[in-house]
C-alpha atoms as a PDB file:
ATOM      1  CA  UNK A   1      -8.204 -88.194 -75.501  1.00  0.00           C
ATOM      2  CA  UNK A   2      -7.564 -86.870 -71.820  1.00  0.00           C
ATOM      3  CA  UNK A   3      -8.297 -88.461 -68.345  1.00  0.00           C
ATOM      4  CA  UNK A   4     -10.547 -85.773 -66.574  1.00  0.00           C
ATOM      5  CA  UNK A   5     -10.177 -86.448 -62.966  1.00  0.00           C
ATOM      6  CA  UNK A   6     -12.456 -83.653 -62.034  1.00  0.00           C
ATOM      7  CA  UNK A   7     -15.553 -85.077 -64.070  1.00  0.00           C
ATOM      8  CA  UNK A   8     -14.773 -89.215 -62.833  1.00  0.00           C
ATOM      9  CA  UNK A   9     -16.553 -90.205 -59.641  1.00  0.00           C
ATOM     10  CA  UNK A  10     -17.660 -92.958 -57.857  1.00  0.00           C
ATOM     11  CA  UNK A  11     -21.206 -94.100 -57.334  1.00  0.00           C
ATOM     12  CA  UNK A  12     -23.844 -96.745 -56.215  1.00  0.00           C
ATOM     13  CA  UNK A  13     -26.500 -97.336 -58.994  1.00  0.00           C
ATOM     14  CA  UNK A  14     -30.189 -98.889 -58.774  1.00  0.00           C
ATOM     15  CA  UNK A  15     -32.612 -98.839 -61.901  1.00  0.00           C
ATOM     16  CA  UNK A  16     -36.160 -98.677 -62.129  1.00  0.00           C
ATOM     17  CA  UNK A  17     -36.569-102.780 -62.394  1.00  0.00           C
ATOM     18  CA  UNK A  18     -34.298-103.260 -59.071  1.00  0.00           C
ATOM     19  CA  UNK A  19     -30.793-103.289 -57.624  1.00  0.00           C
ATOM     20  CA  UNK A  20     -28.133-104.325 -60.085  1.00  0.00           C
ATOM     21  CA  UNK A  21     -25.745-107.283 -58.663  1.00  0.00           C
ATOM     22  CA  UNK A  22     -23.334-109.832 -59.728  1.00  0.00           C
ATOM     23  CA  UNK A  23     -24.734-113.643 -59.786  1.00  0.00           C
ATOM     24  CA  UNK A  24     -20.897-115.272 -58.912  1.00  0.00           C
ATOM     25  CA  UNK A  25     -20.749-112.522 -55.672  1.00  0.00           C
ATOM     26  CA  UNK A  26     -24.510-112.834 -54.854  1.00  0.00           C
ATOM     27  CA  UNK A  27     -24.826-116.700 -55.086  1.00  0.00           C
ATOM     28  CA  UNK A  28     -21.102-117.709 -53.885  1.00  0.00           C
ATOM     29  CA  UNK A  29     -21.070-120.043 -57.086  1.00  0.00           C
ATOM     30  CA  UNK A  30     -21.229-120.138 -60.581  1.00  0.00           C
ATOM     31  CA  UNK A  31     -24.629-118.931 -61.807  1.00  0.00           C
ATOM     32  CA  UNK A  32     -26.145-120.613 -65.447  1.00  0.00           C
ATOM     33  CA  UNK A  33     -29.201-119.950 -67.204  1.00  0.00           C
ATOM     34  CA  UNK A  34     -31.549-121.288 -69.865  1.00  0.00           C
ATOM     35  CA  UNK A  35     -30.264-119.116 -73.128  1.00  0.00           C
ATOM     36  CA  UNK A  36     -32.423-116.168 -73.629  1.00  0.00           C
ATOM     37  CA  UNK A  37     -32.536-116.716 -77.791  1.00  0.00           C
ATOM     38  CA  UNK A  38     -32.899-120.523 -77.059  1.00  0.00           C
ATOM     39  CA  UNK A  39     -32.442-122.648 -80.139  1.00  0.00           C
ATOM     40  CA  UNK A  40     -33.575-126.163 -80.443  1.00  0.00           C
ATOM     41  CA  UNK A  41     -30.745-126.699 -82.801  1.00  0.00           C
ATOM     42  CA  UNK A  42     -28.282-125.565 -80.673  1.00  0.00           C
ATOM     43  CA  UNK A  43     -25.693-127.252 -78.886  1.00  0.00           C
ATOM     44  CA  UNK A  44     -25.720-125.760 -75.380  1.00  0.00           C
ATOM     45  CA  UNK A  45     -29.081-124.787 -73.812  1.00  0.00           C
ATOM     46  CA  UNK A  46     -27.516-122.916 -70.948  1.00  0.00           C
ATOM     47  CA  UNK A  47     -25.207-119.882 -70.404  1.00  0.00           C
ATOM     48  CA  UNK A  48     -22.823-118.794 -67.865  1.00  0.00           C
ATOM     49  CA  UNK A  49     -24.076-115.899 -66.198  1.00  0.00           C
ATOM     50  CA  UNK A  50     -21.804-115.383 -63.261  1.00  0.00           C
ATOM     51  CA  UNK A  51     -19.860-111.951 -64.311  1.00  0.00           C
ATOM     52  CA  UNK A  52     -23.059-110.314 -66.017  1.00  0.00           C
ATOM     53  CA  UNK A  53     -24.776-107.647 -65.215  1.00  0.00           C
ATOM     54  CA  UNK A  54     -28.250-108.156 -63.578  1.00  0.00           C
ATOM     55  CA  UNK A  55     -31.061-106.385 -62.236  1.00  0.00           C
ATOM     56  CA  UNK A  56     -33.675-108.193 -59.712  1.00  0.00           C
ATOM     57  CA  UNK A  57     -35.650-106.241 -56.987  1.00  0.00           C
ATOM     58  CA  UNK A  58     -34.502-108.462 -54.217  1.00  0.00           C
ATOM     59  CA  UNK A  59     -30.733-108.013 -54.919  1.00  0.00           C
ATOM     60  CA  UNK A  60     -28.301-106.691 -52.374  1.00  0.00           C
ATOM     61  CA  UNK A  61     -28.903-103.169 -52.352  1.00  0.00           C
ATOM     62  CA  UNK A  62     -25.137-102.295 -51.629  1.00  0.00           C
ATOM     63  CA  UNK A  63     -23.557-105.444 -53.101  1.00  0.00           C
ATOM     64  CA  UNK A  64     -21.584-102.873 -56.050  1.00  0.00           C
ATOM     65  CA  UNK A  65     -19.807 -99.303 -56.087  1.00  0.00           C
ATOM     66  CA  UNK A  66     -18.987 -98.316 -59.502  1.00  0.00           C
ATOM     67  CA  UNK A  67     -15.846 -95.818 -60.706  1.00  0.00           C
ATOM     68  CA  UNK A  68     -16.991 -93.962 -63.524  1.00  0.00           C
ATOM     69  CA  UNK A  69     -13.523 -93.088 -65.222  1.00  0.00           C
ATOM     70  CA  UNK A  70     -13.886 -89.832 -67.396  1.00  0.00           C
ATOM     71  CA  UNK A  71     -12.317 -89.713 -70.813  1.00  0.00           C
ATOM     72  CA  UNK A  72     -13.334 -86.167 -72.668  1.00  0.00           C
ATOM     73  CA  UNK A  73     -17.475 -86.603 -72.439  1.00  0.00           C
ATOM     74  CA  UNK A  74     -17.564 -90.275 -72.121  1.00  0.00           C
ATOM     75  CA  UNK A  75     -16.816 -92.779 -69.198  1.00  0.00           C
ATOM     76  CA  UNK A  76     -15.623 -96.349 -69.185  1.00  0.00           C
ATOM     77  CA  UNK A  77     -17.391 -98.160 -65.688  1.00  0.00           C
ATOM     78  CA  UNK A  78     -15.631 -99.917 -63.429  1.00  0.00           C
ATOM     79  CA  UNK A  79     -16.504-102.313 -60.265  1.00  0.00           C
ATOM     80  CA  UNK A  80     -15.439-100.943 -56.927  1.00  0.00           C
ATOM     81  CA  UNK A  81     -16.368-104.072 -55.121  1.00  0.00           C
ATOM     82  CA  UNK A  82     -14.308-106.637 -52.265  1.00  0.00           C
ATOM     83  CA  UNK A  83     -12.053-109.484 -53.960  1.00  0.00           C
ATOM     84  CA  UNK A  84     -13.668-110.901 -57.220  1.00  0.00           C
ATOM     85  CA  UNK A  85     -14.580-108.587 -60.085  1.00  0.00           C
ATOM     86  CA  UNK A  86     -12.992-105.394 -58.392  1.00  0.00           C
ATOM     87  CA  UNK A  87     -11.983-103.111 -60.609  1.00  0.00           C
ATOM     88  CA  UNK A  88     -13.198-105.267 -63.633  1.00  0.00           C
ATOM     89  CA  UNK A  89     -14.698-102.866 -66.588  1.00  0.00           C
ATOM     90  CA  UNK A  90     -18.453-103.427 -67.473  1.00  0.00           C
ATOM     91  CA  UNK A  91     -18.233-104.152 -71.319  1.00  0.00           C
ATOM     92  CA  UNK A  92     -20.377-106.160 -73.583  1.00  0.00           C
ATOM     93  CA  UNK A  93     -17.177-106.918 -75.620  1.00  0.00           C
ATOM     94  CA  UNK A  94     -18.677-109.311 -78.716  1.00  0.00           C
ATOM     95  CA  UNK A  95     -22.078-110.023 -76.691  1.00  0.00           C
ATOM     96  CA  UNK A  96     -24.967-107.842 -76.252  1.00  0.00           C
ATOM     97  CA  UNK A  97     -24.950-108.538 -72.506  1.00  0.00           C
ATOM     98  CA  UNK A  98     -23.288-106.020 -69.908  1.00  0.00           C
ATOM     99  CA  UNK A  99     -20.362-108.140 -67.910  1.00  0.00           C
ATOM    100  CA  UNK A 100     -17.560-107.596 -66.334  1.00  0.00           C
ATOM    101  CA  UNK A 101     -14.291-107.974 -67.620  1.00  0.00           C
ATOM    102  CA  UNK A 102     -10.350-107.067 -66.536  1.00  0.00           C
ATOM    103  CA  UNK A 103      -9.669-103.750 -68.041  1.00  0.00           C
ATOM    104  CA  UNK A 104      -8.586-103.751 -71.988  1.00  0.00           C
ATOM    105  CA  UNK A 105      -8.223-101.350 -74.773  1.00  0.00           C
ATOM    106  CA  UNK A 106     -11.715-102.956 -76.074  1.00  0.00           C
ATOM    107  CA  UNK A 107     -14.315-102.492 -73.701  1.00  0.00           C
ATOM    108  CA  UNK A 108     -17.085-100.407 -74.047  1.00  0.00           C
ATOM    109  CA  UNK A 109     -17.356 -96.902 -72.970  1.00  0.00           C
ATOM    110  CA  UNK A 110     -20.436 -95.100 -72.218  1.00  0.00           C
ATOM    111  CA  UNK A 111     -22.027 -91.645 -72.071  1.00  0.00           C
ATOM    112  CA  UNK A 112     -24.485 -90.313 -69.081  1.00  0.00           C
ATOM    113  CA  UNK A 113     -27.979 -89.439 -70.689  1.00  0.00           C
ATOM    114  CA  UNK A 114     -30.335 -86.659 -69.236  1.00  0.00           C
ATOM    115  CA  UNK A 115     -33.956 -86.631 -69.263  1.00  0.00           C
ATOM    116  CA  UNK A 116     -33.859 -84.838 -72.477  1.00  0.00           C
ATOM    117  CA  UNK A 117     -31.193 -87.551 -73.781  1.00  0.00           C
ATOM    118  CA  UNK A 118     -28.604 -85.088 -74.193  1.00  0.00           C
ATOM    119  CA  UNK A 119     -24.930 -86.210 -73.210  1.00  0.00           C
ATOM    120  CA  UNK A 120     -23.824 -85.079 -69.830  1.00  0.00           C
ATOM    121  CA  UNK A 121     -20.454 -85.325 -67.341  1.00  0.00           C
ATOM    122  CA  UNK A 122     -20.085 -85.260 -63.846  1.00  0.00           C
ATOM    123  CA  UNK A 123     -20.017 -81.284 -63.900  1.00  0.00           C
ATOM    124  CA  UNK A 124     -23.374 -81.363 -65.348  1.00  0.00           C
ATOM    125  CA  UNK A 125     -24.553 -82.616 -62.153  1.00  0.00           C
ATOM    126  CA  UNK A 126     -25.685 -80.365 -59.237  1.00  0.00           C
ATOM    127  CA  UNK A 127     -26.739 -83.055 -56.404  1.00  0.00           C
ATOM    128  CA  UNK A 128     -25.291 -86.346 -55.086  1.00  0.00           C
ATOM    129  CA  UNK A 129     -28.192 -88.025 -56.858  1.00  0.00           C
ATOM    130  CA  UNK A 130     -29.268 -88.340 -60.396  1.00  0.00           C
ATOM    131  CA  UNK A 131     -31.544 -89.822 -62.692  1.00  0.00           C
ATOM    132  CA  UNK A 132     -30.407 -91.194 -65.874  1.00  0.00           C
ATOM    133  CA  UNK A 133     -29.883 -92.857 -68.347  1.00  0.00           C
ATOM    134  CA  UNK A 134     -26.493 -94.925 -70.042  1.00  0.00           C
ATOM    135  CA  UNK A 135     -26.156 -95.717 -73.452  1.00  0.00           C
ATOM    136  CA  UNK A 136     -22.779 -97.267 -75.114  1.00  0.00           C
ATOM    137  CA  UNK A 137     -20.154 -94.835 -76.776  1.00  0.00           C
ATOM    138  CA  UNK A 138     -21.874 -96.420 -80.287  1.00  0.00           C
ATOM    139  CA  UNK A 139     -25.712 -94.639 -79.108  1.00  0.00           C
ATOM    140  CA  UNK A 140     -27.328 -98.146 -77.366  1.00  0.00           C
ATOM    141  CA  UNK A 141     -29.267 -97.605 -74.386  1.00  0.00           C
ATOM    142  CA  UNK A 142     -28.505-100.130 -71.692  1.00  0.00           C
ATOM    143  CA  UNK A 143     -31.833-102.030 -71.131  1.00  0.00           C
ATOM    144  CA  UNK A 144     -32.600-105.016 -69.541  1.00  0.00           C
ATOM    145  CA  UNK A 145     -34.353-108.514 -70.818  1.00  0.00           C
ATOM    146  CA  UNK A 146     -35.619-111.881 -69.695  1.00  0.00           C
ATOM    147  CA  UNK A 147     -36.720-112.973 -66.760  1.00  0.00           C
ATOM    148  CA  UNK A 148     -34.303-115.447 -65.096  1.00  0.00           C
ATOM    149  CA  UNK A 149     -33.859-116.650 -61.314  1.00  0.00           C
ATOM    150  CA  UNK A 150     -30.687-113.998 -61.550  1.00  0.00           C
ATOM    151  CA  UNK A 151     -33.478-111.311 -62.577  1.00  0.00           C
ATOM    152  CA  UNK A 152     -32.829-109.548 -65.663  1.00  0.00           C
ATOM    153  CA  UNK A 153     -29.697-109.209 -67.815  1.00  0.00           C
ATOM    154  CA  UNK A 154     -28.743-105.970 -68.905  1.00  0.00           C
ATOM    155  CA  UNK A 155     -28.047-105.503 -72.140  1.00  0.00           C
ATOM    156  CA  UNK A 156     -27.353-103.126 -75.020  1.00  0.00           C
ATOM    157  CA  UNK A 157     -30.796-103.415 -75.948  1.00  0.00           C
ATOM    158  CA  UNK A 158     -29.177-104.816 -79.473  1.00  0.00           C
ATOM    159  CA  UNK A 159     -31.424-108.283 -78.946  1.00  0.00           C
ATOM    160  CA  UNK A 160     -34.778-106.157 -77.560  1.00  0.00           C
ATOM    161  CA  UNK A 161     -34.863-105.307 -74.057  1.00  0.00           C
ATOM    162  CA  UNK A 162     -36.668-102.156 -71.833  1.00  0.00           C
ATOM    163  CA  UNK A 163     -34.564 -99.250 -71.705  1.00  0.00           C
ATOM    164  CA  UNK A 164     -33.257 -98.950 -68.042  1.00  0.00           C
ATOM    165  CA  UNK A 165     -33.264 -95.768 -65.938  1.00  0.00           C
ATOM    166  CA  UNK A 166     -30.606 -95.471 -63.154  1.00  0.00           C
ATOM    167  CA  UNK A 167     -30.317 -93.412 -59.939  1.00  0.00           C
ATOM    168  CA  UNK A 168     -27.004 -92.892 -59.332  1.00  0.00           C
ATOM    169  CA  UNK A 169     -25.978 -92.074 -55.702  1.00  0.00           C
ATOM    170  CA  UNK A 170     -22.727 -90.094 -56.264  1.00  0.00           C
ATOM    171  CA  UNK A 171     -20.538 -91.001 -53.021  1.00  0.00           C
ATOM    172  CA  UNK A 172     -17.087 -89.277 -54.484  1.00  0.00           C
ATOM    173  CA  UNK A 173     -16.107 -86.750 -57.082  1.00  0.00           C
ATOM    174  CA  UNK A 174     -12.939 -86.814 -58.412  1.00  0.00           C
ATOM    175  CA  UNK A 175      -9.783 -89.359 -58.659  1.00  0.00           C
ATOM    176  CA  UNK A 176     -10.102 -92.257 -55.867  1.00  0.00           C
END
Protein backbone atom coordinates (compact mmCIF):
# COMPACT_ATOMS: atom_id res chain seq x y z
CA UNK A 1 0.00 0.00 0.00
CA UNK A 2 1.45 3.47 -1.26
CA UNK A 3 0.70 7.12 -0.17
CA UNK A 4 -0.41 8.86 -3.51
CA UNK A 5 0.18 12.46 -2.95
CA UNK A 6 -1.03 13.36 -6.36
CA UNK A 7 -4.64 11.78 -5.84
CA UNK A 8 -4.98 13.30 -1.74
CA UNK A 9 -6.57 16.73 -1.52
CA UNK A 10 -8.23 18.85 0.66
CA UNK A 11 -11.86 19.82 0.63
CA UNK A 12 -15.01 21.43 2.27
CA UNK A 13 -18.04 18.99 2.17
CA UNK A 14 -21.97 19.71 2.50
CA UNK A 15 -24.63 16.85 1.88
CA UNK A 16 -27.97 16.96 0.65
CA UNK A 17 -29.61 17.11 4.44
CA UNK A 18 -27.20 20.22 5.41
CA UNK A 19 -23.72 21.31 6.43
CA UNK A 20 -21.81 18.69 8.37
CA UNK A 21 -20.26 20.13 11.83
CA UNK A 22 -18.86 19.06 15.05
CA UNK A 23 -21.33 19.49 18.25
CA UNK A 24 -18.08 20.12 20.93
CA UNK A 25 -16.73 23.07 18.18
CA UNK A 26 -20.28 24.28 17.28
CA UNK A 27 -21.76 24.42 20.87
CA UNK A 28 -18.39 25.34 22.90
CA UNK A 29 -19.45 22.37 25.31
CA UNK A 30 -20.05 18.93 25.54
CA UNK A 31 -23.06 17.94 23.42
CA UNK A 32 -25.44 14.64 24.75
CA UNK A 33 -28.35 13.14 23.28
CA UNK A 34 -31.29 10.85 23.98
CA UNK A 35 -29.83 7.30 22.48
CA UNK A 36 -31.05 6.75 19.05
CA UNK A 37 -31.83 2.69 19.76
CA UNK A 38 -33.22 3.79 23.23
CA UNK A 39 -33.80 0.88 25.56
CA UNK A 40 -35.96 1.01 28.57
CA UNK A 41 -33.72 -1.56 30.07
CA UNK A 42 -30.79 0.20 29.63
CA UNK A 43 -28.63 1.87 31.93
CA UNK A 44 -27.78 5.21 30.31
CA UNK A 45 -30.48 7.01 28.27
CA UNK A 46 -28.09 9.53 26.82
CA UNK A 47 -24.94 9.57 24.61
CA UNK A 48 -22.05 11.75 24.17
CA UNK A 49 -22.17 13.27 20.95
CA UNK A 50 -19.50 15.91 20.99
CA UNK A 51 -16.77 14.37 18.38
CA UNK A 52 -19.51 12.85 15.94
CA UNK A 53 -20.24 13.57 12.84
CA UNK A 54 -23.49 15.59 12.16
CA UNK A 55 -25.46 17.04 9.55
CA UNK A 56 -28.16 19.96 10.32
CA UNK A 57 -29.12 22.68 7.71
CA UNK A 58 -28.36 25.51 10.02
CA UNK A 59 -24.74 24.40 10.79
CA UNK A 60 -21.73 26.56 10.14
CA UNK A 61 -21.25 26.33 6.61
CA UNK A 62 -17.34 26.60 6.89
CA UNK A 63 -16.96 25.26 10.45
CA UNK A 64 -14.68 21.91 8.78
CA UNK A 65 -11.94 21.38 5.93
CA UNK A 66 -11.28 17.83 5.43
CA UNK A 67 -7.71 16.10 4.09
CA UNK A 68 -8.58 13.26 2.13
CA UNK A 69 -5.25 11.15 2.45
CA UNK A 70 -4.88 8.74 -0.63
CA UNK A 71 -3.78 5.19 -0.08
CA UNK A 72 -3.91 3.14 -3.66
CA UNK A 73 -7.93 3.81 -4.52
CA UNK A 74 -9.07 4.46 -1.08
CA UNK A 75 -8.75 7.51 1.37
CA UNK A 76 -8.69 7.72 5.13
CA UNK A 77 -10.48 11.53 6.11
CA UNK A 78 -9.06 13.75 8.20
CA UNK A 79 -10.22 17.18 10.03
CA UNK A 80 -8.40 20.26 8.88
CA UNK A 81 -9.99 22.42 11.46
CA UNK A 82 -8.46 25.28 14.38
CA UNK A 83 -7.38 23.63 17.87
CA UNK A 84 -9.73 20.69 18.90
CA UNK A 85 -10.25 17.73 16.58
CA UNK A 86 -7.59 18.97 13.94
CA UNK A 87 -6.22 16.46 12.20
CA UNK A 88 -8.38 13.78 14.04
CA UNK A 89 -9.44 10.79 11.46
CA UNK A 90 -13.27 10.33 10.89
CA UNK A 91 -13.75 6.56 11.86
CA UNK A 92 -16.65 4.71 13.23
CA UNK A 93 -14.10 2.44 15.04
CA UNK A 94 -16.61 -0.26 17.03
CA UNK A 95 -19.80 2.14 16.55
CA UNK A 96 -21.83 2.67 13.57
CA UNK A 97 -21.56 6.44 14.03
CA UNK A 98 -18.92 8.63 12.00
CA UNK A 99 -16.54 10.51 14.81
CA UNK A 100 -13.54 11.74 15.06
CA UNK A 101 -10.71 10.18 16.49
CA UNK A 102 -6.58 10.78 16.78
CA UNK A 103 -5.13 8.93 13.92
CA UNK A 104 -4.58 4.91 14.47
CA UNK A 105 -3.86 1.90 12.46
CA UNK A 106 -7.80 1.10 12.98
CA UNK A 107 -9.84 3.67 11.61
CA UNK A 108 -11.88 3.41 8.80
CA UNK A 109 -10.96 4.19 5.33
CA UNK A 110 -13.24 5.08 2.63
CA UNK A 111 -13.70 5.08 -1.15
CA UNK A 112 -15.26 8.17 -3.33
CA UNK A 113 -18.51 6.84 -5.15
CA UNK A 114 -19.73 8.27 -8.59
CA UNK A 115 -23.15 8.60 -9.73
CA UNK A 116 -22.92 5.24 -11.23
CA UNK A 117 -21.36 3.93 -7.76
CA UNK A 118 -18.22 3.04 -9.28
CA UNK A 119 -14.96 3.75 -7.14
CA UNK A 120 -13.17 6.89 -8.06
CA UNK A 121 -9.75 9.05 -6.93
CA UNK A 122 -8.95 12.47 -7.07
CA UNK A 123 -7.71 12.05 -10.83
CA UNK A 124 -11.09 10.96 -11.70
CA UNK A 125 -12.19 14.35 -11.05
CA UNK A 126 -12.23 17.15 -13.69
CA UNK A 127 -13.69 20.31 -11.62
CA UNK A 128 -13.14 21.76 -8.12
CA UNK A 129 -16.60 20.44 -7.31
CA UNK A 130 -18.15 17.07 -7.15
CA UNK A 131 -21.02 15.15 -6.32
CA UNK A 132 -20.74 12.01 -4.49
CA UNK A 133 -21.04 9.66 -2.61
CA UNK A 134 -18.66 7.83 0.49
CA UNK A 135 -18.99 4.48 1.53
CA UNK A 136 -16.46 2.64 4.13
CA UNK A 137 -13.45 0.51 2.71
CA UNK A 138 -15.98 -2.65 3.88
CA UNK A 139 -18.94 -1.26 0.95
CA UNK A 140 -21.30 0.94 3.69
CA UNK A 141 -22.61 4.03 2.42
CA UNK A 142 -22.32 6.85 4.90
CA UNK A 143 -25.97 7.91 5.66
CA UNK A 144 -27.39 9.83 8.17
CA UNK A 145 -30.25 9.05 11.03
CA UNK A 146 -32.32 10.59 13.78
CA UNK A 147 -33.33 13.70 14.32
CA UNK A 148 -31.58 15.33 17.32
CA UNK A 149 -31.06 19.14 18.39
CA UNK A 150 -27.29 18.36 16.86
CA UNK A 151 -29.25 17.38 13.50
CA UNK A 152 -28.49 14.10 12.20
CA UNK A 153 -25.69 11.62 12.95
CA UNK A 154 -23.95 10.16 10.23
CA UNK A 155 -23.54 6.84 10.17
CA UNK A 156 -22.53 3.71 8.29
CA UNK A 157 -25.99 3.16 7.56
CA UNK A 158 -25.30 -0.37 9.58
CA UNK A 159 -28.40 0.68 12.15
CA UNK A 160 -30.77 2.20 9.03
CA UNK A 161 -30.17 5.60 8.00
CA UNK A 162 -30.67 7.70 4.33
CA UNK A 163 -27.79 7.36 2.21
CA UNK A 164 -26.02 10.84 2.13
CA UNK A 165 -24.82 12.64 -1.02
CA UNK A 166 -21.88 15.11 -0.64
CA UNK A 167 -20.60 18.08 -2.68
CA UNK A 168 -17.23 18.31 -2.19
CA UNK A 169 -15.57 21.73 -2.85
CA UNK A 170 -11.98 20.68 -3.70
CA UNK A 171 -9.78 23.75 -2.35
CA UNK A 172 -6.18 21.81 -2.85
CA UNK A 173 -4.81 18.91 -4.81
CA UNK A 174 -1.99 17.28 -3.70
CA UNK A 175 0.21 16.95 -0.30
CA UNK A 176 -0.62 20.01 2.20
Amino acid sequence: MSHDKERSFVASMKTNYGNLHLPKITNRKTTHVKKLDYDTWSFEANMDVSSYLCVKGDAPSNQLKFYFYCIDDYYSIYLLTPGLYNRYALSNEDKDFISAFPHDTDQTTYNLLDRNGRIITLDQIDSDSAALRIQTRGGRTLSVRGNTPVGGLVCTGKGGGKPLDFKLDILSRGEI
